[in-house]
PDB file of N, CA and C in Angstrom:
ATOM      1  N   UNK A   1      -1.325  50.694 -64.786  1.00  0.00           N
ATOM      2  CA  UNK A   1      -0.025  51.333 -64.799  1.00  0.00           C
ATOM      3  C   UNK A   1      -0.109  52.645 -65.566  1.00  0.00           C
ATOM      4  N   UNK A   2       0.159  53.328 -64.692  1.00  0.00           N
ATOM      5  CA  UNK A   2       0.416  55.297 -65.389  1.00  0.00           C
ATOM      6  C   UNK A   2       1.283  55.260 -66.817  1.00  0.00           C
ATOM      7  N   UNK A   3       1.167  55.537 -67.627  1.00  0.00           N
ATOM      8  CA  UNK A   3       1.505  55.739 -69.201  1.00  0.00           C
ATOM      9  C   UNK A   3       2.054  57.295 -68.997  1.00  0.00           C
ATOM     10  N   UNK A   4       2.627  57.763 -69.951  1.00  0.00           N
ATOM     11  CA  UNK A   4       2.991  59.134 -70.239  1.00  0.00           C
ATOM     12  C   UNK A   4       1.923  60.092 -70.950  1.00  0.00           C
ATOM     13  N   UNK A   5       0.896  59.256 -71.700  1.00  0.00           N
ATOM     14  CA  UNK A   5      -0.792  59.295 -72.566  1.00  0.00           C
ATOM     15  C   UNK A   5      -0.976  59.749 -71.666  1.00  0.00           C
ATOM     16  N   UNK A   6      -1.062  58.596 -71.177  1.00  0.00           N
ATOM     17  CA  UNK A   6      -2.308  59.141 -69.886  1.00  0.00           C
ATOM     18  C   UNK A   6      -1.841  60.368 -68.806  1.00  0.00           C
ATOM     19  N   UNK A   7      -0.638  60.817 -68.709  1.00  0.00           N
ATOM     20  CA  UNK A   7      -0.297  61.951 -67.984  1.00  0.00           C
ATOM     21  C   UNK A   7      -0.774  63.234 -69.120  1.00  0.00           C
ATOM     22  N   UNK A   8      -0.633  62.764 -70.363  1.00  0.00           N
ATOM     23  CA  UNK A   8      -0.770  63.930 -71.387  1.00  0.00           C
ATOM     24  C   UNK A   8      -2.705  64.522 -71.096  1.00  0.00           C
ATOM     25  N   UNK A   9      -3.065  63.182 -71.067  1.00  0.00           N
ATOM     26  CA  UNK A   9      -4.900  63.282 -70.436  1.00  0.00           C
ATOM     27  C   UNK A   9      -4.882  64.233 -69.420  1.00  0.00           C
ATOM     28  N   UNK A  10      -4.722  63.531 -68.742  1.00  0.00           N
ATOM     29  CA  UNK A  10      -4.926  63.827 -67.394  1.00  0.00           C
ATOM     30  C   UNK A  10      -4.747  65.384 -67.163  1.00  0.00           C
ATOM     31  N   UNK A  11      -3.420  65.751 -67.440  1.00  0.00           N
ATOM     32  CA  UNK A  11      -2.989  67.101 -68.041  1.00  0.00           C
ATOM     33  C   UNK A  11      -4.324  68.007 -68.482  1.00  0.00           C
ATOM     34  N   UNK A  12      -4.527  67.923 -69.397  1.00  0.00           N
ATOM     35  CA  UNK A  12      -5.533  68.392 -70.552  1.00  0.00           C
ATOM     36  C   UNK A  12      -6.437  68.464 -69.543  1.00  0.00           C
ATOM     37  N   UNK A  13      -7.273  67.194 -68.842  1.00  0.00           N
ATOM     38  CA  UNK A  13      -8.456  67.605 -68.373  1.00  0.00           C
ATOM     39  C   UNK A  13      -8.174  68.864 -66.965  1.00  0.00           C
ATOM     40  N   UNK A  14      -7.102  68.432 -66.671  1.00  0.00           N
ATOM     41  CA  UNK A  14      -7.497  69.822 -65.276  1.00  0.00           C
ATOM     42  C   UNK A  14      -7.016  70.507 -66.111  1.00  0.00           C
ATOM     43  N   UNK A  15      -6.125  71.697 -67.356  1.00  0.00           N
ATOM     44  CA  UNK A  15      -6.348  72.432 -68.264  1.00  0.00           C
ATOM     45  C   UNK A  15      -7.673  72.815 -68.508  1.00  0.00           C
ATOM     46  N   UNK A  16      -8.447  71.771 -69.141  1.00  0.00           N
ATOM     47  CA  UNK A  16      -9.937  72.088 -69.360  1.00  0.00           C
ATOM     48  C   UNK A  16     -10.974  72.808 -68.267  1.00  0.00           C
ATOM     49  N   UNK A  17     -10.559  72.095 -67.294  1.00  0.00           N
ATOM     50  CA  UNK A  17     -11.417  72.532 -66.173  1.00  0.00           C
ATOM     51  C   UNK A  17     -11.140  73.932 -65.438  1.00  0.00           C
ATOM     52  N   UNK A  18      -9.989  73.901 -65.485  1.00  0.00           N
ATOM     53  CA  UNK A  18      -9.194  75.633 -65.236  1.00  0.00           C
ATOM     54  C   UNK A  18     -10.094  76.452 -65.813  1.00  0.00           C
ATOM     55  N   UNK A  19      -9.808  76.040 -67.300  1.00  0.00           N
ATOM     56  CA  UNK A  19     -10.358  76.815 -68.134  1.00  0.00           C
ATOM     57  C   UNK A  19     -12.125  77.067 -67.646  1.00  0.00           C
ATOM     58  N   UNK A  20     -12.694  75.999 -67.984  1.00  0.00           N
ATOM     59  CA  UNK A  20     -14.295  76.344 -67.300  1.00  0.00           C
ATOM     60  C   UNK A  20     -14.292  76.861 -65.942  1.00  0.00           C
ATOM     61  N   UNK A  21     -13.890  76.529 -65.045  1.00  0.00           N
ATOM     62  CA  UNK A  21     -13.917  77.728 -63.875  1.00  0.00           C
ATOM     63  C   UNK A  21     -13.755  78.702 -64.263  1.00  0.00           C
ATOM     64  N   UNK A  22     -12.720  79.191 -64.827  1.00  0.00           N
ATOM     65  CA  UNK A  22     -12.673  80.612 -64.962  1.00  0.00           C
ATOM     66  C   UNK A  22     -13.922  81.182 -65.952  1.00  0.00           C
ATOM     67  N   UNK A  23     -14.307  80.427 -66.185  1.00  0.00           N
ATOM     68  CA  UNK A  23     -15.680  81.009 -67.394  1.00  0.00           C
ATOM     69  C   UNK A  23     -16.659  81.127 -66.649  1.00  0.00           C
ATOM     70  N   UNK A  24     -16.832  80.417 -65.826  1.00  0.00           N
ATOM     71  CA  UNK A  24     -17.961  79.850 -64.826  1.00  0.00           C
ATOM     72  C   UNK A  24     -18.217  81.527 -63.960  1.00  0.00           C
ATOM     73  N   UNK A  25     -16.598  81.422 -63.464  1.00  0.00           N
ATOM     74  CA  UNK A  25     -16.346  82.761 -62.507  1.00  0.00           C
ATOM     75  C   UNK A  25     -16.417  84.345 -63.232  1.00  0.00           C
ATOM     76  N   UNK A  26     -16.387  84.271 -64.772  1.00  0.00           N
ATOM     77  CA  UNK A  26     -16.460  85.273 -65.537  1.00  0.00           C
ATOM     78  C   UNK A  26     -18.126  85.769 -65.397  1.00  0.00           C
ATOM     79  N   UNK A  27     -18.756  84.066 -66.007  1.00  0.00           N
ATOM     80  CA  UNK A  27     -20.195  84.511 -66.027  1.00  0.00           C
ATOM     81  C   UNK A  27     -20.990  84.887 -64.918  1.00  0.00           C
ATOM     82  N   UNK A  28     -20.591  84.551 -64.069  1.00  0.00           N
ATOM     83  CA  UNK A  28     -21.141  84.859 -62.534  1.00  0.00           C
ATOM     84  C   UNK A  28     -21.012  86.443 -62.379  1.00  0.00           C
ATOM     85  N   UNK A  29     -19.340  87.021 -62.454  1.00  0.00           N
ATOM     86  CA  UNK A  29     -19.846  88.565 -62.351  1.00  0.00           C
ATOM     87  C   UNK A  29     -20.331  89.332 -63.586  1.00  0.00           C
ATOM     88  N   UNK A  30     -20.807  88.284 -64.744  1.00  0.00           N
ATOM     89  CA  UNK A  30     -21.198  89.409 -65.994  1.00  0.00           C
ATOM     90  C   UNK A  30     -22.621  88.942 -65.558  1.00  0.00           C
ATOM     91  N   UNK A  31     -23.482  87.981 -65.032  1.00  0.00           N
ATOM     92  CA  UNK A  31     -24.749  88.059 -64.655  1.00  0.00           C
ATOM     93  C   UNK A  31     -25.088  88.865 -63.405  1.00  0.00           C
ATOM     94  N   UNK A  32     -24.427  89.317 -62.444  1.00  0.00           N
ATOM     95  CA  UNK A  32     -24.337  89.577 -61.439  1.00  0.00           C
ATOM     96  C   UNK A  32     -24.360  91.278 -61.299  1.00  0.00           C
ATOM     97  N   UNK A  33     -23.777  91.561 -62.253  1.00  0.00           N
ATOM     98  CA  UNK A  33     -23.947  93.147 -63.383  1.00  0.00           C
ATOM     99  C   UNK A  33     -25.126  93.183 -63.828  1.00  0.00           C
ATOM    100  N   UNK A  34     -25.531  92.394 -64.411  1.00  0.00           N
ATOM    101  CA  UNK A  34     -26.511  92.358 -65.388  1.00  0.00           C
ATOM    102  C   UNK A  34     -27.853  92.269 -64.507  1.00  0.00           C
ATOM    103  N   UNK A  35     -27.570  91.129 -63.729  1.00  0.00           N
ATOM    104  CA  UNK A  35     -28.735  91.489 -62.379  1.00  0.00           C
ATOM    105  C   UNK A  35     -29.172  93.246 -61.944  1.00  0.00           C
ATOM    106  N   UNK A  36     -27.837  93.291 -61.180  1.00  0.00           N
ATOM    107  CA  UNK A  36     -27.379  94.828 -60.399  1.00  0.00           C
ATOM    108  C   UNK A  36     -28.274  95.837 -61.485  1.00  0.00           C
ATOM    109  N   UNK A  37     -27.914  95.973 -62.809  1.00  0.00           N
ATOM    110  CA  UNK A  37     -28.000  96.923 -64.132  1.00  0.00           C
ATOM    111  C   UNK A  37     -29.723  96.257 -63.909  1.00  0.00           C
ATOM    112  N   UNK A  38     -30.469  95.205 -63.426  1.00  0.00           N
ATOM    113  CA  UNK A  38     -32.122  95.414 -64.013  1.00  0.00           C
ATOM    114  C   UNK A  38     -33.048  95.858 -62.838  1.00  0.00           C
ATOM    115  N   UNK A  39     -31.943  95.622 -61.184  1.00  0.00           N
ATOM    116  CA  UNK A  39     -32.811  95.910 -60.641  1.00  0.00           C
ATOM    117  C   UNK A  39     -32.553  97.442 -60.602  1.00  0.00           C
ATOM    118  N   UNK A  40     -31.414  98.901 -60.489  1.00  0.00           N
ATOM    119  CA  UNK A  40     -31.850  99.933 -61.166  1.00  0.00           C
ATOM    120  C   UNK A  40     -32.651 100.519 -61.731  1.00  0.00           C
ATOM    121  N   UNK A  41     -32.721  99.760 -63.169  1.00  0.00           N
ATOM    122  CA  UNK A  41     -33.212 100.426 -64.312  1.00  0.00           C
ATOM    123  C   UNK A  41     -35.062 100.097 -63.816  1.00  0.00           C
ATOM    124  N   UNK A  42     -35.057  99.173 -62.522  1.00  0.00           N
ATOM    125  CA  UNK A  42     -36.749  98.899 -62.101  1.00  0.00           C
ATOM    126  C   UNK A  42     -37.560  98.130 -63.156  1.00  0.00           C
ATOM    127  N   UNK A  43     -36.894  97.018 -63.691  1.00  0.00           N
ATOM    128  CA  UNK A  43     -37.427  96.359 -64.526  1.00  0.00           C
ATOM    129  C   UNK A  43     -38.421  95.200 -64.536  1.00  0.00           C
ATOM    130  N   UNK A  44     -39.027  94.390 -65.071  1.00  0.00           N
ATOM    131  CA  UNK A  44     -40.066  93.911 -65.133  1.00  0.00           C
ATOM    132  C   UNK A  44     -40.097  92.709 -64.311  1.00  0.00           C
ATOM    133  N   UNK A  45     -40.745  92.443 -62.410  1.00  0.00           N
ATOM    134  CA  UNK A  45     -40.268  91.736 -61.846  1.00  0.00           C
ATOM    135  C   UNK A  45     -40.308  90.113 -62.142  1.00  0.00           C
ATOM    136  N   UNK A  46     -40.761  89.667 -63.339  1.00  0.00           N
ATOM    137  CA  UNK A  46     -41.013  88.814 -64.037  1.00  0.00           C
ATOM    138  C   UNK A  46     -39.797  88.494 -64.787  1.00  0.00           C
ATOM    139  N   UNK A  47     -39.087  89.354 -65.310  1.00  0.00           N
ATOM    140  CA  UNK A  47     -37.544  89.532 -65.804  1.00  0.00           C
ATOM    141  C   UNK A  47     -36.521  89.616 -64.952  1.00  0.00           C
ATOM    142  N   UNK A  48     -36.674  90.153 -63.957  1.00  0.00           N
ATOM    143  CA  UNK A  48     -35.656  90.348 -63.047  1.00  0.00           C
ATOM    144  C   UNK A  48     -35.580  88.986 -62.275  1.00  0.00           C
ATOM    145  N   UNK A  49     -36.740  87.745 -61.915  1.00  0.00           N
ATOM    146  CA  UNK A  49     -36.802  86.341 -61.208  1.00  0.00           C
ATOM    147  C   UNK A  49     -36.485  86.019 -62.433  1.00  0.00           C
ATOM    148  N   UNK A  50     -36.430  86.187 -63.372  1.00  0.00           N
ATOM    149  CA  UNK A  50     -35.904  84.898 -64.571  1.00  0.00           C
ATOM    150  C   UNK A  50     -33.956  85.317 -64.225  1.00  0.00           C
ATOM    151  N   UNK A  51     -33.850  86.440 -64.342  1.00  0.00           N
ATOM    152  CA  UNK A  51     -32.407  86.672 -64.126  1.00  0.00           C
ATOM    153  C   UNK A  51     -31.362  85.992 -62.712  1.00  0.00           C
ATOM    154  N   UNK A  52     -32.323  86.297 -62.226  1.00  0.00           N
ATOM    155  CA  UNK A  52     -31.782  86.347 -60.913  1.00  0.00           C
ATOM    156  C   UNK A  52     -31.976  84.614 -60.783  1.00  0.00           C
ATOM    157  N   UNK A  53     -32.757  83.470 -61.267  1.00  0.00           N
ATOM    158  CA  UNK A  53     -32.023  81.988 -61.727  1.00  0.00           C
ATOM    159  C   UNK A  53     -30.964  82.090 -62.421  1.00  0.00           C
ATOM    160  N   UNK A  54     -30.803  82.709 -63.534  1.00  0.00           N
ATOM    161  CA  UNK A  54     -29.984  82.376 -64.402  1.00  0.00           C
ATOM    162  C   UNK A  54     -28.422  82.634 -63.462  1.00  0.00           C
ATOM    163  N   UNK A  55     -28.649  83.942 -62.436  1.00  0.00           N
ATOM    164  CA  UNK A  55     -27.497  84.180 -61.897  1.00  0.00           C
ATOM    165  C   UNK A  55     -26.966  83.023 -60.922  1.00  0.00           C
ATOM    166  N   UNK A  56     -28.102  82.645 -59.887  1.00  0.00           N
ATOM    167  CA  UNK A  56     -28.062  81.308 -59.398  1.00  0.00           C
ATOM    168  C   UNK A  56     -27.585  79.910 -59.843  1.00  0.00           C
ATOM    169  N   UNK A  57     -28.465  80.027 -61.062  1.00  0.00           N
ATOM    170  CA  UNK A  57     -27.593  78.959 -61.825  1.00  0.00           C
ATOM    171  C   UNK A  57     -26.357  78.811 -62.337  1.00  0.00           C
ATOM    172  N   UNK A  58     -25.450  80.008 -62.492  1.00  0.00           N
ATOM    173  CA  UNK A  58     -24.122  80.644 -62.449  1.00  0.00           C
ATOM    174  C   UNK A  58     -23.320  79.979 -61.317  1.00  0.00           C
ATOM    175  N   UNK A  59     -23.701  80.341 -60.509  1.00  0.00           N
ATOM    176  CA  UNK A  59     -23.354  80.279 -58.977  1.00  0.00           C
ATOM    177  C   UNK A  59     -23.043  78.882 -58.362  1.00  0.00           C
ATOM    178  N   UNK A  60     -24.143  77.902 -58.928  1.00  0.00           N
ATOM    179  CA  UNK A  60     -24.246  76.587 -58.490  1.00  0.00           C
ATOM    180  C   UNK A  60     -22.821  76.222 -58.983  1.00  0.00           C
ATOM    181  N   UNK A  61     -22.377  76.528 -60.430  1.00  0.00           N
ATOM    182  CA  UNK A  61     -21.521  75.653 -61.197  1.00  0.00           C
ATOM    183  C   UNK A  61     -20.183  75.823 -60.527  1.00  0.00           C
ATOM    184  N   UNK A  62     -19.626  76.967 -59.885  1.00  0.00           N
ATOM    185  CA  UNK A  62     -18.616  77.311 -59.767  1.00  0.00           C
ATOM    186  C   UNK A  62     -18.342  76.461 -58.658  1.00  0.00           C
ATOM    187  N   UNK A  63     -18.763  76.001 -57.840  1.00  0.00           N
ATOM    188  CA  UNK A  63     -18.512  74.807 -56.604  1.00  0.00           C
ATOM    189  C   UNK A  63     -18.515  73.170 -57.349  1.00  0.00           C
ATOM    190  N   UNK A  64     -19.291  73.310 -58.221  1.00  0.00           N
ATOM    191  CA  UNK A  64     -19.542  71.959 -59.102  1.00  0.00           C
ATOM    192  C   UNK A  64     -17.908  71.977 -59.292  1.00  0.00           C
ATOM    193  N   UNK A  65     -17.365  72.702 -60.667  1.00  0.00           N
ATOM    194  CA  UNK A  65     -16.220  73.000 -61.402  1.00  0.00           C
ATOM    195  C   UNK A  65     -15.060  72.580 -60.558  1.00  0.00           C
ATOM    196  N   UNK A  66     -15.285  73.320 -59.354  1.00  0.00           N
ATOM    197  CA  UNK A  66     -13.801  73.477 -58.291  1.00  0.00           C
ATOM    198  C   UNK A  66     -14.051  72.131 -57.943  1.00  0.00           C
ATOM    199  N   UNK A  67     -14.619  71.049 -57.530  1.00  0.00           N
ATOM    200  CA  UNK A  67     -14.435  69.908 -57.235  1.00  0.00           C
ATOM    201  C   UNK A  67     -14.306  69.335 -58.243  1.00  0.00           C
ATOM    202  N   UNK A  68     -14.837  69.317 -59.521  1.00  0.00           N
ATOM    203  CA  UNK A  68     -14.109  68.093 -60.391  1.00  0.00           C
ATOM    204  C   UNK A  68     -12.713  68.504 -60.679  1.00  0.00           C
ATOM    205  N   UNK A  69     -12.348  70.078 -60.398  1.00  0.00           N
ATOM    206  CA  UNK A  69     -10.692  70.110 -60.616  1.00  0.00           C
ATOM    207  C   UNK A  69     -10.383  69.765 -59.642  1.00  0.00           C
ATOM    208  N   UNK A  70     -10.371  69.454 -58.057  1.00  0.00           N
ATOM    209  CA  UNK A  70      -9.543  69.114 -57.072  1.00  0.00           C
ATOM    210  C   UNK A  70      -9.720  67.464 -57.343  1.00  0.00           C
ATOM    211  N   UNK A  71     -10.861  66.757 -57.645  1.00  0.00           N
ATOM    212  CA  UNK A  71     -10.413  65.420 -58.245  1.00  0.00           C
ATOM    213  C   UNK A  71      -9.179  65.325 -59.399  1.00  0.00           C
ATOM    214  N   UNK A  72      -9.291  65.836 -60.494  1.00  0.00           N
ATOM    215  CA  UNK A  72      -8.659  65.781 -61.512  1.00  0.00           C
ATOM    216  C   UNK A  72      -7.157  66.055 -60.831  1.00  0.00           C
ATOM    217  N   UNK A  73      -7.034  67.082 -59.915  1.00  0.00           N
ATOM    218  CA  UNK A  73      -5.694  67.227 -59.443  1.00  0.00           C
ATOM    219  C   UNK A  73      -4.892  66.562 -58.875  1.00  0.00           C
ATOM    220  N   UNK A  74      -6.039  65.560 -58.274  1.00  0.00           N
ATOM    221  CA  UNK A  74      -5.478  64.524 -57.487  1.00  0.00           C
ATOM    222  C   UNK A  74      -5.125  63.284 -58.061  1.00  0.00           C
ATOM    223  N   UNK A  75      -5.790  63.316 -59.095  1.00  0.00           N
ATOM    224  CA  UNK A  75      -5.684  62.277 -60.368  1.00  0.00           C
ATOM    225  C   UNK A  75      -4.299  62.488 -60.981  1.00  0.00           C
ATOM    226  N   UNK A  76      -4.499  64.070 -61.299  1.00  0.00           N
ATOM    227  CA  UNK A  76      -2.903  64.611 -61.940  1.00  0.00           C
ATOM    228  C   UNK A  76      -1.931  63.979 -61.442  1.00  0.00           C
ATOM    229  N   UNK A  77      -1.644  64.157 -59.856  1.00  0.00           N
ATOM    230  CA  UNK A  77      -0.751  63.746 -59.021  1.00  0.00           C
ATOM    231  C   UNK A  77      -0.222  62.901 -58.845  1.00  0.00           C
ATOM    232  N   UNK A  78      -1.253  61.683 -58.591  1.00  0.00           N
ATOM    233  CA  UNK A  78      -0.889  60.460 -58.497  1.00  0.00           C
ATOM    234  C   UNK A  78       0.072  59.969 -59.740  1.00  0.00           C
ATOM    235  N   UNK A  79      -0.813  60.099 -60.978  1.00  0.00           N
ATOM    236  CA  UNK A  79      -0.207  59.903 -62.194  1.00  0.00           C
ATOM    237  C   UNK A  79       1.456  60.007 -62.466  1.00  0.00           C
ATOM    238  N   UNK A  80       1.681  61.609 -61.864  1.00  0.00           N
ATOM    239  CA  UNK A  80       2.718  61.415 -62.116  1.00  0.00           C
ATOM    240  C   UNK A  80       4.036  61.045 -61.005  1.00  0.00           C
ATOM    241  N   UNK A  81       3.260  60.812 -59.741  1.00  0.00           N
ATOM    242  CA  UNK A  81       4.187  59.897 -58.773  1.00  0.00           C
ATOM    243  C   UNK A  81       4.123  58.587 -59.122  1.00  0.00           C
ATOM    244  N   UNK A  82       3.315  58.453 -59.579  1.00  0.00           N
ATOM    245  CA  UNK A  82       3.832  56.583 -60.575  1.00  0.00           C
ATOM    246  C   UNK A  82       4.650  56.334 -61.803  1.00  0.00           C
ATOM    247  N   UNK A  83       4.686  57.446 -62.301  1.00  0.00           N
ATOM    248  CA  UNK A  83       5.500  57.735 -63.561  1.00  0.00           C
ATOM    249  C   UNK A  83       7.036  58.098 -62.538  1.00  0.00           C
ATOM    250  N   UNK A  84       6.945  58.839 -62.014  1.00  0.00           N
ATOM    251  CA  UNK A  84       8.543  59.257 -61.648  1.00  0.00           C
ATOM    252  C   UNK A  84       8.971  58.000 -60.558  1.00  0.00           C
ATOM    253  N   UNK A  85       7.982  57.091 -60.204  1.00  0.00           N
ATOM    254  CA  UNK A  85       8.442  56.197 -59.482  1.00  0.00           C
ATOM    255  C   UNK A  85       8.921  54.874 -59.957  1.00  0.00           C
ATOM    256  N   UNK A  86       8.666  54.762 -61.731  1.00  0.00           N
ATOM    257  CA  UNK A  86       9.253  54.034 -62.500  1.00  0.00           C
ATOM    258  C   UNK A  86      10.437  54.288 -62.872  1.00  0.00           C
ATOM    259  N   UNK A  87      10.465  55.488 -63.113  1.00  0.00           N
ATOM    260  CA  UNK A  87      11.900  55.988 -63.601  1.00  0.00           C
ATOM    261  C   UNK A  87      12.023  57.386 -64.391  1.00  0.00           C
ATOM    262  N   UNK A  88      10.671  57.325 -64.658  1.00  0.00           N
ATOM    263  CA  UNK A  88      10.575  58.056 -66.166  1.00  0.00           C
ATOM    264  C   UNK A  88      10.391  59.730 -65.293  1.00  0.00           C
ATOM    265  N   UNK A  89      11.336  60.729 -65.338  1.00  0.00           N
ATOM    266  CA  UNK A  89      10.758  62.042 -64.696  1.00  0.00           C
ATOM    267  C   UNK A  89      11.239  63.383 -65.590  1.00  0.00           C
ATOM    268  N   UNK A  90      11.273  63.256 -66.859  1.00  0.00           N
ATOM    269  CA  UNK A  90      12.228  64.330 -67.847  1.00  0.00           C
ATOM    270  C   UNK A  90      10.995  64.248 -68.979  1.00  0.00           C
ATOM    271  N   UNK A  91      10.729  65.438 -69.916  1.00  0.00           N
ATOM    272  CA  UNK A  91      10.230  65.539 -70.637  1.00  0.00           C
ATOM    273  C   UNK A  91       8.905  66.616 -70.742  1.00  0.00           C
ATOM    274  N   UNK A  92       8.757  67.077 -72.056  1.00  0.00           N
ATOM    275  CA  UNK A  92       7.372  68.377 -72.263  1.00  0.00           C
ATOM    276  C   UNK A  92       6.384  68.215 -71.345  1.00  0.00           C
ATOM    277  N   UNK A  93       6.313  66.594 -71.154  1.00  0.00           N
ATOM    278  CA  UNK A  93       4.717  66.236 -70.759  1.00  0.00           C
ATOM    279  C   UNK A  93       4.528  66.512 -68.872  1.00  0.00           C
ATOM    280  N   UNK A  94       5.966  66.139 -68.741  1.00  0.00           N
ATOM    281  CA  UNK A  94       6.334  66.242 -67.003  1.00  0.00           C
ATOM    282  C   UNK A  94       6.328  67.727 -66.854  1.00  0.00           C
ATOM    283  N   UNK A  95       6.980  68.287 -67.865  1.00  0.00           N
ATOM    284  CA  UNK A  95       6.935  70.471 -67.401  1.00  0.00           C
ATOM    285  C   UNK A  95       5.440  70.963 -67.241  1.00  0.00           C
ATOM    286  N   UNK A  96       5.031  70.113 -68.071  1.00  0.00           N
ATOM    287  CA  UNK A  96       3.484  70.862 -68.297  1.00  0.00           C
ATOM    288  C   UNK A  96       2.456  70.274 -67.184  1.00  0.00           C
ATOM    289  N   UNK A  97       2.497  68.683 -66.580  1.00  0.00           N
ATOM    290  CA  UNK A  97       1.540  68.730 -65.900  1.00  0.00           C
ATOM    291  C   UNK A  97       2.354  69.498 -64.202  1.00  0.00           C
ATOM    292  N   UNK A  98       3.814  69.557 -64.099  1.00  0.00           N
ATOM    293  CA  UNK A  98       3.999  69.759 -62.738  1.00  0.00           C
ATOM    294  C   UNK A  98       3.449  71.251 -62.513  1.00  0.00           C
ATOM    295  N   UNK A  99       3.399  72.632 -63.783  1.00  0.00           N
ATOM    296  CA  UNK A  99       3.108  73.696 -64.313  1.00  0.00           C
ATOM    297  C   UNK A  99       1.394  73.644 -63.784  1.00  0.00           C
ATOM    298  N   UNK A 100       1.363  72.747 -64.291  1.00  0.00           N
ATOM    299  CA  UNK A 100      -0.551  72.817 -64.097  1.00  0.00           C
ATOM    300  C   UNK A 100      -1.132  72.500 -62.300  1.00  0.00           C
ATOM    301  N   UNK A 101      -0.202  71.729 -61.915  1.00  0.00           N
ATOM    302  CA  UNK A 101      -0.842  71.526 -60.748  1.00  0.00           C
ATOM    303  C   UNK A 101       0.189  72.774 -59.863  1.00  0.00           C
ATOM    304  N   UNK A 102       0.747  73.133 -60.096  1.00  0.00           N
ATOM    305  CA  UNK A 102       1.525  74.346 -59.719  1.00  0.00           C
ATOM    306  C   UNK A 102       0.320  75.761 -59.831  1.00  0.00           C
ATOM    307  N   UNK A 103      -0.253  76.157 -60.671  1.00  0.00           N
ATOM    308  CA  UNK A 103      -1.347  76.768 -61.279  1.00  0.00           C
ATOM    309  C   UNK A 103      -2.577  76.632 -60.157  1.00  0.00           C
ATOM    310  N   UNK A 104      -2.627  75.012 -60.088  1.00  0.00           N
ATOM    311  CA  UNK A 104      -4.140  75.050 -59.379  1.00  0.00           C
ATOM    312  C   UNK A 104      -4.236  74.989 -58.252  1.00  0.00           C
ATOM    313  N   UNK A 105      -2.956  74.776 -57.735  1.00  0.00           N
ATOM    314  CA  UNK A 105      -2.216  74.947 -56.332  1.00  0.00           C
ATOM    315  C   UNK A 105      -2.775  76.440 -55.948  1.00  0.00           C
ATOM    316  N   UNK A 106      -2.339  76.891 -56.838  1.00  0.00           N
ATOM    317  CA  UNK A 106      -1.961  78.510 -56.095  1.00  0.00           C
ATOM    318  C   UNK A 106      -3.486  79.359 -56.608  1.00  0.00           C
ATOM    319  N   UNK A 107      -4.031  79.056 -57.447  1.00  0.00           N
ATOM    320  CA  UNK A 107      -5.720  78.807 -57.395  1.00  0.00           C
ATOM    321  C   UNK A 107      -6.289  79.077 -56.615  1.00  0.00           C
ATOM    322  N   UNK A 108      -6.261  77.623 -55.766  1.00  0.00           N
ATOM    323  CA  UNK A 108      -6.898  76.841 -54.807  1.00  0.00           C
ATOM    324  C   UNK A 108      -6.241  77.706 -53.508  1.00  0.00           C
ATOM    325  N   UNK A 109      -5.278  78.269 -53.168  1.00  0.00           N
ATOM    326  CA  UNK A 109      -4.516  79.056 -51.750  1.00  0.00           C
ATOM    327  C   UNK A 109      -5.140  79.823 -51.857  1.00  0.00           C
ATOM    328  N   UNK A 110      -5.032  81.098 -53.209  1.00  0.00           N
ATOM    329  CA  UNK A 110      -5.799  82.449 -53.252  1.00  0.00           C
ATOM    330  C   UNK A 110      -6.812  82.219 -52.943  1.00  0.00           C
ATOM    331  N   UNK A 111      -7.608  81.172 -53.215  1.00  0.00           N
ATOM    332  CA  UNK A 111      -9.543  81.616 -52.945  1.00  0.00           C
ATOM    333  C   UNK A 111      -9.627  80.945 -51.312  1.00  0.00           C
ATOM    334  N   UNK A 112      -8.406  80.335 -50.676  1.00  0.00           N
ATOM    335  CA  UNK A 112      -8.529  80.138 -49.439  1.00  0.00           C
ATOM    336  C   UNK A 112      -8.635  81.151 -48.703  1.00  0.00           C
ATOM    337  N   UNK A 113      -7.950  82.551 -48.940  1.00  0.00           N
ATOM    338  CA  UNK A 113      -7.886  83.415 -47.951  1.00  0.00           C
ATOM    339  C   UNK A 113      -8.545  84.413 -47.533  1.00  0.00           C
TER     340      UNK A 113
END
C-alpha cells in the first residue's frame, strides 16, 4: 500500500535522476568541446583515443539515466494514483511530485521532437 513516505521517495528519486541527466547531458557537451578543442590543436593521437572513450563513455550514460527516470516516473505515477484513490489528494508532497512528473513530461516531449 502507497504511503505518503513513500510518495516523498519516490519524488526525490526522479528529482535525483533529473538532476543526473542533466549532468550527464552537461558532461557530454563539455567533453565533446574538449574532444573538438584536441583534435584542432593536433594533439597526441594517444590522447585524443583516451578522450574520445571518455566522451563515449559520456554518451553511454545519458540513455542509461533517461530510462531509470522513465521507470521512476512510472513508479511516481502509480504511487500517487493509489494515494488519490484512497482518498488522500491535498498536500506539499502531492504539489511536488505532480510538479515533477509535469517537469519530466515535458523533458521527455522536447527531446521527442
Amino acid at each position: 500500500m502507497a504511503t505518503v513516505r513513500n510518495l516523498k521517495i519516490k519524488t526525490s528519486t526522479c528529482k535525483r535522476i533529473l538532476k543526473e541527466l542533466h549532468s550527464y547531458e552537461k558532461e557530454v557537451e563539455r567533453e565533446a568541446a574538449k574532444t573538438a578543442d584536441m583534435k584542432e590543436k593536433g594533439a597526441d593521437p594517444y590522447d585524443l583515443k583516451q578522450q574520445e572513450n571518455v566522451l563515449a563513455e559520456s554518451r553511454m550514460m545519458v540513455p542509461d539515466c533517461r530510462k531509470r527516470l522513465e521507470a521512476a516516473l512510472e513508479d511516481l505515477k502509480g504511487t500517487l494514483v493509489e494515494l488519490e484513490e484512497t482518498g488522500e489528494k491535498e498536500g506539499p508532497e502531492f504539489e511536488e511530485a505532480r510538479n515533477i512528473i509535469a517537469d519530466v513530461e515535458k523533458l521527455f516531449e522536447s527531446s521527442e521532437v
